[in-house]
Every structure is written in C-alpha cells, then in structure tokens.
N, C-alpha and C. Protein backbone atom coordinates (compact mmCIF):
# COMPACT_ATOMS: atom_id res chain seq x y z
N UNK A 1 -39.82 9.86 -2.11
CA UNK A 1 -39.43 9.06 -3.25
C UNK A 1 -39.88 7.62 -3.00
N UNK A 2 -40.59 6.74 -4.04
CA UNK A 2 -40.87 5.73 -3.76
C UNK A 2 -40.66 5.06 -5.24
N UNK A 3 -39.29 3.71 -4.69
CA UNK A 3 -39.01 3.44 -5.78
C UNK A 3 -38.51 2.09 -5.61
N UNK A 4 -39.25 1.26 -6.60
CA UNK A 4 -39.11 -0.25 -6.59
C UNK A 4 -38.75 -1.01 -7.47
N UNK A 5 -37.71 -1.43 -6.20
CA UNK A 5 -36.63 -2.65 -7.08
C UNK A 5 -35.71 -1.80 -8.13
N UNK A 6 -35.02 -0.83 -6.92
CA UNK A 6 -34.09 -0.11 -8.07
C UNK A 6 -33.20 -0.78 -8.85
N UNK A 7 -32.44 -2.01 -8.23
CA UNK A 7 -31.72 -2.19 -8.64
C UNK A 7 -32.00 -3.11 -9.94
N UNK A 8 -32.89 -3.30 -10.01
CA UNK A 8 -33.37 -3.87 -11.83
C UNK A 8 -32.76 -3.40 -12.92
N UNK A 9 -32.34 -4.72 -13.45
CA UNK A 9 -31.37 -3.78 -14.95
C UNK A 9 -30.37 -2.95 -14.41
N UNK A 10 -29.70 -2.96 -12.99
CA UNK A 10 -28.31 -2.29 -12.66
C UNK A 10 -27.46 -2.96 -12.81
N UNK A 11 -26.45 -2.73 -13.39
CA UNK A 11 -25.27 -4.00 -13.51
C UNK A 11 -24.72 -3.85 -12.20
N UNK A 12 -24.75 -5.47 -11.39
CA UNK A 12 -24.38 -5.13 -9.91
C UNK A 12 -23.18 -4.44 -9.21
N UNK A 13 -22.22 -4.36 -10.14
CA UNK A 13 -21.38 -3.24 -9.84
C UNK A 13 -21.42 -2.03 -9.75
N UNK A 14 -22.36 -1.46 -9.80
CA UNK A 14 -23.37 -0.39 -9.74
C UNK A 14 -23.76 -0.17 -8.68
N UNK A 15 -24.48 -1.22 -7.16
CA UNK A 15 -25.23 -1.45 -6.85
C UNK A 15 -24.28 -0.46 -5.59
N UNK A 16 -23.33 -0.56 -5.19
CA UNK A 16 -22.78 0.54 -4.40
C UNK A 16 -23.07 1.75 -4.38
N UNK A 17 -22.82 2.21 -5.62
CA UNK A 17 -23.37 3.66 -6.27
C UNK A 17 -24.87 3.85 -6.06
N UNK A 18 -25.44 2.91 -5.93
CA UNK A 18 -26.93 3.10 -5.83
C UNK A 18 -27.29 3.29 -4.78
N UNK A 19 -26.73 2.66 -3.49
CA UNK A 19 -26.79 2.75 -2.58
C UNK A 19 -26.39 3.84 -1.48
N UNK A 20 -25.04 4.40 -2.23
CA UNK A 20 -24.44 5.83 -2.09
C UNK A 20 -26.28 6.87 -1.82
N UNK A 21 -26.32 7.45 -3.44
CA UNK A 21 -27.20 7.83 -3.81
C UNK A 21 -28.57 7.60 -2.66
N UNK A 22 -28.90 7.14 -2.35
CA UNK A 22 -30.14 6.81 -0.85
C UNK A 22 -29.65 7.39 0.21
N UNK A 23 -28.50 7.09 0.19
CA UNK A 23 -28.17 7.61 1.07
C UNK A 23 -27.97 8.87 1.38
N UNK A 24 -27.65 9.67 0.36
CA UNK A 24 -27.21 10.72 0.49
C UNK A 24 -28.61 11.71 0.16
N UNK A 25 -29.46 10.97 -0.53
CA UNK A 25 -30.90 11.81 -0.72
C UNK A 25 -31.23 11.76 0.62
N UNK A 26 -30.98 11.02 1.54
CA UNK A 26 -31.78 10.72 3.08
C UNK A 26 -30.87 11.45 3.46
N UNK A 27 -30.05 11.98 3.64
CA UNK A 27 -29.15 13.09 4.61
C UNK A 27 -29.76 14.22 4.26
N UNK A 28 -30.34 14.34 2.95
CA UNK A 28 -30.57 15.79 2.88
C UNK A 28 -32.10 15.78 3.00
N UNK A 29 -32.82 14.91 3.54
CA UNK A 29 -33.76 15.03 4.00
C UNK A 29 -34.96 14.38 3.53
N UNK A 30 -35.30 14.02 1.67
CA UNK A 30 -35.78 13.21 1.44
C UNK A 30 -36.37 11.63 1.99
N UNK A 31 -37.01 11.64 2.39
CA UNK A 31 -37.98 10.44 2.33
C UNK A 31 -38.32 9.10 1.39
N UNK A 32 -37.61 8.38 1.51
CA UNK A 32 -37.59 7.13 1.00
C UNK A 32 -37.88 6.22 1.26
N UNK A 33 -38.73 5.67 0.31
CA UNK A 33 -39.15 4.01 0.56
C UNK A 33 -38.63 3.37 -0.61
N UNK A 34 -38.17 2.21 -0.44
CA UNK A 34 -37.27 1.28 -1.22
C UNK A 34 -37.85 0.20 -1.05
N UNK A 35 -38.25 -0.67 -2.12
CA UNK A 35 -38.76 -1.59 -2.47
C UNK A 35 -37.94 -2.92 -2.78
N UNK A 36 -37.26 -3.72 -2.14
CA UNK A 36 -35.89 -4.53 -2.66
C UNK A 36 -35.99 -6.29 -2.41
N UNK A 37 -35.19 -7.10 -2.94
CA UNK A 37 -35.47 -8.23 -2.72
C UNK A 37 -33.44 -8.59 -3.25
N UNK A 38 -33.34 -7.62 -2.70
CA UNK A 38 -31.67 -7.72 -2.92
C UNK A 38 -30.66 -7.49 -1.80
N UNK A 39 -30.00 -9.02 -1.21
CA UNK A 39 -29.86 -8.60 -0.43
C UNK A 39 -28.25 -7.83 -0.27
N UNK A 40 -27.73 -7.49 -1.73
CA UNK A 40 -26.19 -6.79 -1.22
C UNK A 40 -26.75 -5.42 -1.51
N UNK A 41 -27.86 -4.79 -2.08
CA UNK A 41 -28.55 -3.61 -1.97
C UNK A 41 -28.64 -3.16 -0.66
N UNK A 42 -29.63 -4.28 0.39
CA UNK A 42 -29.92 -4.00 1.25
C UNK A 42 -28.45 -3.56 2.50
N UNK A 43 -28.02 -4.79 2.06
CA UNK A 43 -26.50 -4.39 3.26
C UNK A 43 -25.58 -3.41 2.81
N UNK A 44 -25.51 -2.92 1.98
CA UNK A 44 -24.77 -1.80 1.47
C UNK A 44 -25.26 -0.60 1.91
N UNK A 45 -27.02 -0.78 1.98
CA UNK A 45 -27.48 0.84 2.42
C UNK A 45 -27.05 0.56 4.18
N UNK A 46 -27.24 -0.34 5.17
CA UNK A 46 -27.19 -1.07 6.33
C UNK A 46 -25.55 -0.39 7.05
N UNK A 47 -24.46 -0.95 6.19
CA UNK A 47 -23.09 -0.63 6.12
C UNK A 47 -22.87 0.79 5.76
N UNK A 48 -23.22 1.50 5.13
CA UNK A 48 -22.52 2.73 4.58
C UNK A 48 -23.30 3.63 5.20
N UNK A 49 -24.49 3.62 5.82
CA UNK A 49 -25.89 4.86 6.35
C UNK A 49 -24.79 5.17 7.61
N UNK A 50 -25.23 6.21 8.19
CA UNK A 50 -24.54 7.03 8.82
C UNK A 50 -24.90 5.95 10.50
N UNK A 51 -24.58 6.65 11.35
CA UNK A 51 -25.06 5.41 12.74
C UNK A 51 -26.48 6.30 13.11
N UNK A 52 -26.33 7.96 12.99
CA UNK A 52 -27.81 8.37 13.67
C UNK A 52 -28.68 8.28 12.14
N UNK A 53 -28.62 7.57 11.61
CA UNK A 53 -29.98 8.01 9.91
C UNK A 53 -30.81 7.49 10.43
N UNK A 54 -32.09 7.48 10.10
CA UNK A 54 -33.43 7.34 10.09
C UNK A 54 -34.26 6.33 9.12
N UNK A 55 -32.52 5.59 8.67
CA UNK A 55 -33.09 4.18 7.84
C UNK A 55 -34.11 3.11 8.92
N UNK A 56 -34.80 2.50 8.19
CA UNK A 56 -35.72 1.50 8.55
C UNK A 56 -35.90 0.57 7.85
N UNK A 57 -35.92 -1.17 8.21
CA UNK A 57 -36.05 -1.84 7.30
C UNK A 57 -37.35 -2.37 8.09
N UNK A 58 -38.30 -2.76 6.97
CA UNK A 58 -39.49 -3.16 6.74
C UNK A 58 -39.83 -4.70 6.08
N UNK A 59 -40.45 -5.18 6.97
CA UNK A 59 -40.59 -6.61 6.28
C UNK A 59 -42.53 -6.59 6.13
N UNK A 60 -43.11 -6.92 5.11
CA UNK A 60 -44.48 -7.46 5.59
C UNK A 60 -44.84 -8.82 4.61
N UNK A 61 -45.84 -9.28 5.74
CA UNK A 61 -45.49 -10.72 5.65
C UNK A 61 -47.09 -11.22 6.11
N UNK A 62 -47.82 -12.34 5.93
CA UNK A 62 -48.99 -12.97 6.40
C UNK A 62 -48.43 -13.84 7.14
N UNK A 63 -49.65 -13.68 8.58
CA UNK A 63 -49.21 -14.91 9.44
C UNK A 63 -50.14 -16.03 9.12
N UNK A 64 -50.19 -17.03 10.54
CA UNK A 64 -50.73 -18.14 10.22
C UNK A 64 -52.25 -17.53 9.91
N UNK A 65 -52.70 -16.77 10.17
CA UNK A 65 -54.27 -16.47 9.74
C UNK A 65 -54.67 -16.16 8.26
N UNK A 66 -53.24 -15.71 7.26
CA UNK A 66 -53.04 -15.04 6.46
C UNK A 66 -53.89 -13.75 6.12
N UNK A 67 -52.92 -12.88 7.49
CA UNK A 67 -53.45 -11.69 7.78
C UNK A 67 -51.92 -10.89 7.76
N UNK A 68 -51.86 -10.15 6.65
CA UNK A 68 -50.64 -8.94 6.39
C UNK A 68 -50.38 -8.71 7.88
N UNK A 69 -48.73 -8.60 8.46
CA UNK A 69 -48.13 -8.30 9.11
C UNK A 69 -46.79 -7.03 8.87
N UNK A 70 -46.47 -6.35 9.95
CA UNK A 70 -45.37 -5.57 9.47
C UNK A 70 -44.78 -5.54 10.55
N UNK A 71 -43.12 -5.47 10.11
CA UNK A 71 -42.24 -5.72 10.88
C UNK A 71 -41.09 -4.81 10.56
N UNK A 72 -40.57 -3.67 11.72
CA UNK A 72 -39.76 -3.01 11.51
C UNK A 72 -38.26 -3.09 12.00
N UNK A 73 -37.53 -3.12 11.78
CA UNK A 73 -36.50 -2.94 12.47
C UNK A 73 -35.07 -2.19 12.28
N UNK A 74 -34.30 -1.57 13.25
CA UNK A 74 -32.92 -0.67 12.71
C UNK A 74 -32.23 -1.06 11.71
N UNK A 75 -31.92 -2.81 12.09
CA UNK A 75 -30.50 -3.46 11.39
C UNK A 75 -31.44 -4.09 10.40
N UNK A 76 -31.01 -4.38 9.28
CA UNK A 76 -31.49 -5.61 7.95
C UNK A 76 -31.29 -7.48 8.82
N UNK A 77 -30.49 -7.67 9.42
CA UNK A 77 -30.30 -8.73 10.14
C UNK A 77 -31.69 -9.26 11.16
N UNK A 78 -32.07 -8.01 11.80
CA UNK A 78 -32.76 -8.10 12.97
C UNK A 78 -34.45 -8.25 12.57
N UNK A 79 -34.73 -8.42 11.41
CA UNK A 79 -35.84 -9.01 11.02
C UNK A 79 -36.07 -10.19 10.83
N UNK A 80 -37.07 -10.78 11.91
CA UNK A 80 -37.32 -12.11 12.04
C UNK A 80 -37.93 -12.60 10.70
N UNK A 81 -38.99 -11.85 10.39
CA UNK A 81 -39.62 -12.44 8.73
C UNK A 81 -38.53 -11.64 7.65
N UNK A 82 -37.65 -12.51 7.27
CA UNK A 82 -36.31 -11.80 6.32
C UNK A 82 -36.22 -12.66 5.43
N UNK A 83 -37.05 -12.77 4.28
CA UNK A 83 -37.05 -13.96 3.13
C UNK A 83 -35.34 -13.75 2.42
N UNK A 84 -35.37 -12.40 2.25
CA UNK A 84 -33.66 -12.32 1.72
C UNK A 84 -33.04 -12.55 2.37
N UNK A 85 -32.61 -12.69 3.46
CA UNK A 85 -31.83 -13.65 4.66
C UNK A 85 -31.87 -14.69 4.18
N UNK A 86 -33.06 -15.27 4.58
CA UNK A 86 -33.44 -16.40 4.35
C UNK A 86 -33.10 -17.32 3.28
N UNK A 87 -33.24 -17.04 2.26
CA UNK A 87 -32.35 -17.74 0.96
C UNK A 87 -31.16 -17.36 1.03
N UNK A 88 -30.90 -16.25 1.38
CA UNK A 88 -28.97 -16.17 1.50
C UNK A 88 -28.47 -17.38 2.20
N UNK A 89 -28.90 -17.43 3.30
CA UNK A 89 -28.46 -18.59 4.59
C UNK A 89 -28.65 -20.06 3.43
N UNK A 90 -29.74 -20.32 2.95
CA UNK A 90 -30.00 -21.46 2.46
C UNK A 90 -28.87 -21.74 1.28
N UNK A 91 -29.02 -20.60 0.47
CA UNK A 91 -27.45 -20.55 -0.35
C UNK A 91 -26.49 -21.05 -0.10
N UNK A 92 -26.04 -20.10 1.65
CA UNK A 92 -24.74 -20.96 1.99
C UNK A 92 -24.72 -22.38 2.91
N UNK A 93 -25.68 -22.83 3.07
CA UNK A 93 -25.69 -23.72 3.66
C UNK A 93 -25.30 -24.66 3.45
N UNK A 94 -24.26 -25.28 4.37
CA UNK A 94 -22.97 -26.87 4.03
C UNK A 94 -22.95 -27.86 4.80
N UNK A 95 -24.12 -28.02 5.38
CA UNK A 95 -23.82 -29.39 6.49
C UNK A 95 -24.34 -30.43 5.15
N UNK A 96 -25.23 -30.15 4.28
CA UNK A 96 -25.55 -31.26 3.32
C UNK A 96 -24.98 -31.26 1.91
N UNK A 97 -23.91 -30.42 1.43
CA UNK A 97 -23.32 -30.43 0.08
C UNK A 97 -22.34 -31.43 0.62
N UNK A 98 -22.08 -31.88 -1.24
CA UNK A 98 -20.63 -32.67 -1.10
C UNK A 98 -19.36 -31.39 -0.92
N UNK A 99 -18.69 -32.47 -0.51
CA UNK A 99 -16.92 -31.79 -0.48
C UNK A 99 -16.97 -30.27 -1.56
N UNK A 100 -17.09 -31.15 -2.33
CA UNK A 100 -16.67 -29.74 -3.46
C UNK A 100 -17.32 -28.83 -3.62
N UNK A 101 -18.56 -28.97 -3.58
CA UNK A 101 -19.72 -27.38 -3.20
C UNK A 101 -19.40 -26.51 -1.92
N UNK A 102 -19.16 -27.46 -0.52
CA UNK A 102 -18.67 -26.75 0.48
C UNK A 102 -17.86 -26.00 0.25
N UNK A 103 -16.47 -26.09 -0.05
CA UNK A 103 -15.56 -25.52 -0.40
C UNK A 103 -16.10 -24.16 -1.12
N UNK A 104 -16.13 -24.94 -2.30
CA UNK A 104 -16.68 -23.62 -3.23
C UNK A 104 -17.02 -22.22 -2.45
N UNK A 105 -18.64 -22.86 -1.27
CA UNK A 105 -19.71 -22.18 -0.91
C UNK A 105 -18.99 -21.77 0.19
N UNK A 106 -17.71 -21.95 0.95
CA UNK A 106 -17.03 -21.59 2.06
C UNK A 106 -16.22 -20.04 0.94
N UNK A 107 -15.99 -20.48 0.28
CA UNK A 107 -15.14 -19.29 -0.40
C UNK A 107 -15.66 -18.55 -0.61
N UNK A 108 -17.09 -18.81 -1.18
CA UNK A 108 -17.90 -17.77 -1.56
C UNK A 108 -18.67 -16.69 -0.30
N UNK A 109 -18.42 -17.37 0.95
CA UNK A 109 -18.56 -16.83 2.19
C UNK A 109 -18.06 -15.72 2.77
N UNK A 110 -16.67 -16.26 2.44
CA UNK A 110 -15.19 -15.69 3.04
C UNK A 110 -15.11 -14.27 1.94
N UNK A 111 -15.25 -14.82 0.47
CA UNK A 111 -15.32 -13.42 -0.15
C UNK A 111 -16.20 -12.00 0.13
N UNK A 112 -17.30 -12.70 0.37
CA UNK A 112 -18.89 -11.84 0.95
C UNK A 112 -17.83 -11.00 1.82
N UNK A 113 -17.65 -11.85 3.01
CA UNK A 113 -17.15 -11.19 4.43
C UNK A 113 -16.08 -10.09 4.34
N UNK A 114 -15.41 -10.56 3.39
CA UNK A 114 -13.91 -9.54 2.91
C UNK A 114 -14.66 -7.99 1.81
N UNK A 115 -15.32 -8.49 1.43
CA UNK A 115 -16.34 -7.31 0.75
C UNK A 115 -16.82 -6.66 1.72
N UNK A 116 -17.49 -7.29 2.37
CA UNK A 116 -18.28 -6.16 3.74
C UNK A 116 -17.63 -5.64 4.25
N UNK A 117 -15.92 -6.04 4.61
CA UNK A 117 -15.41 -5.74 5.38
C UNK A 117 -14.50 -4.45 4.55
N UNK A 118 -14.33 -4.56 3.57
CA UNK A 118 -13.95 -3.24 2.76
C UNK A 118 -14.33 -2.08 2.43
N UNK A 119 -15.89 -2.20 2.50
CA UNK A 119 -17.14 -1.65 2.24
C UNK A 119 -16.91 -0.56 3.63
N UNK A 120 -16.84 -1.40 5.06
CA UNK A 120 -17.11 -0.73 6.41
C UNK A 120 -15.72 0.29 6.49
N UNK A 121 -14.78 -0.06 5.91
CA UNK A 121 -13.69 0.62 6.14
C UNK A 121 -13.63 2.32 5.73
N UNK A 122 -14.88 2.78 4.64
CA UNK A 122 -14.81 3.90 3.91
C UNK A 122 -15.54 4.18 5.14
C-alpha cells in the first residue's frame, strides 16, 4: 500500500483511527509506505505499533552537495533530518516569546504530553 498524506481532509480527530488502521494492516502483513508531514500522525503510529513491528521511519533529504539522502530509523524522534520535529520544536519554543505566549505555549506542551501519555496507556 502506498499512500500519501493520508491524513488530508481527515478531521484530526480521526487521525487516531487512522493510525489504528496501519497498524493493524501491518500486523497482518501488508506493506506500507506512508507519506506524512504530520507530526501527531506520525507519533500515534510510533506510540500505539506493537514493540516487535517492522515500522520504519524514513527521512530523505539533500545534503550540502544537493545530493538526495536517506535516513532510516526505529523511533520518529531518532531522525536527525526531521523537518516535522523540527517545526514542532520551533512552535514550542520560549526562551524568545513574551510572558503571555510562553504560558500559552507551556500549556500547549503540557497538553501534548498528557495526550501521549493517554494514548500509551491503551
């Protein structure tokens, strides 16, 4: 199955269910490549995949030569070229907001974390 940017036009409350679904096509043996630039897609398949699955996350990327690179790794975290990381982090980032964005962007942290952490519990 090769399918990109599922989550387009999913209402993100959905995006669990979608993630279910991969998952469970990959237990039964299907072959999947996922195409994503989402990163509660990505951590949802990351969090809920079994510990032995055969998920892989894939980054490719041009280096300084601008020569296509690929980069694999178990965890979604553990990719050094991780543009969806990458703007996530920049998102939350608070050493330079005022007072009141921090806050905000601290809550909006703490909620993430309490989600993941509900998510890991099933």
């Amino acid at each position: 199955l090769f399918w990109d940017e599922p989550e387009a036009n999913i209402n993100p409350k959905y995006i669990p269910v979608l993630a279910e679904l991969l998952i469970m096509l990959e237990k039964e043996g299907v072959q999947i490549f996922v195409s994503t630039h989402d990163y509660f897609l990505s951590k949802y398949i990351e969090v809920k995949r079994e510990k032995d699955s055969d998920v892989q996350y894939i980054s490719l990327y041009k280096d300084e030569k601008n020569q296509v690179q690929c980069e694999i790794a178990k965890e979604f975290e553990l990719l050094e070229h991780n543009t969806i990381m990458d703007t996530f982090r920049r998102l939350y980032r608070v050493k330079k907001m005022p007072n009141c964005w921090k806050t905000h962007a601290l809550k909006r942290v703490a909620a993430h974390n309490r989600r993941i952490s509900e998510i890991r519990k099933y």
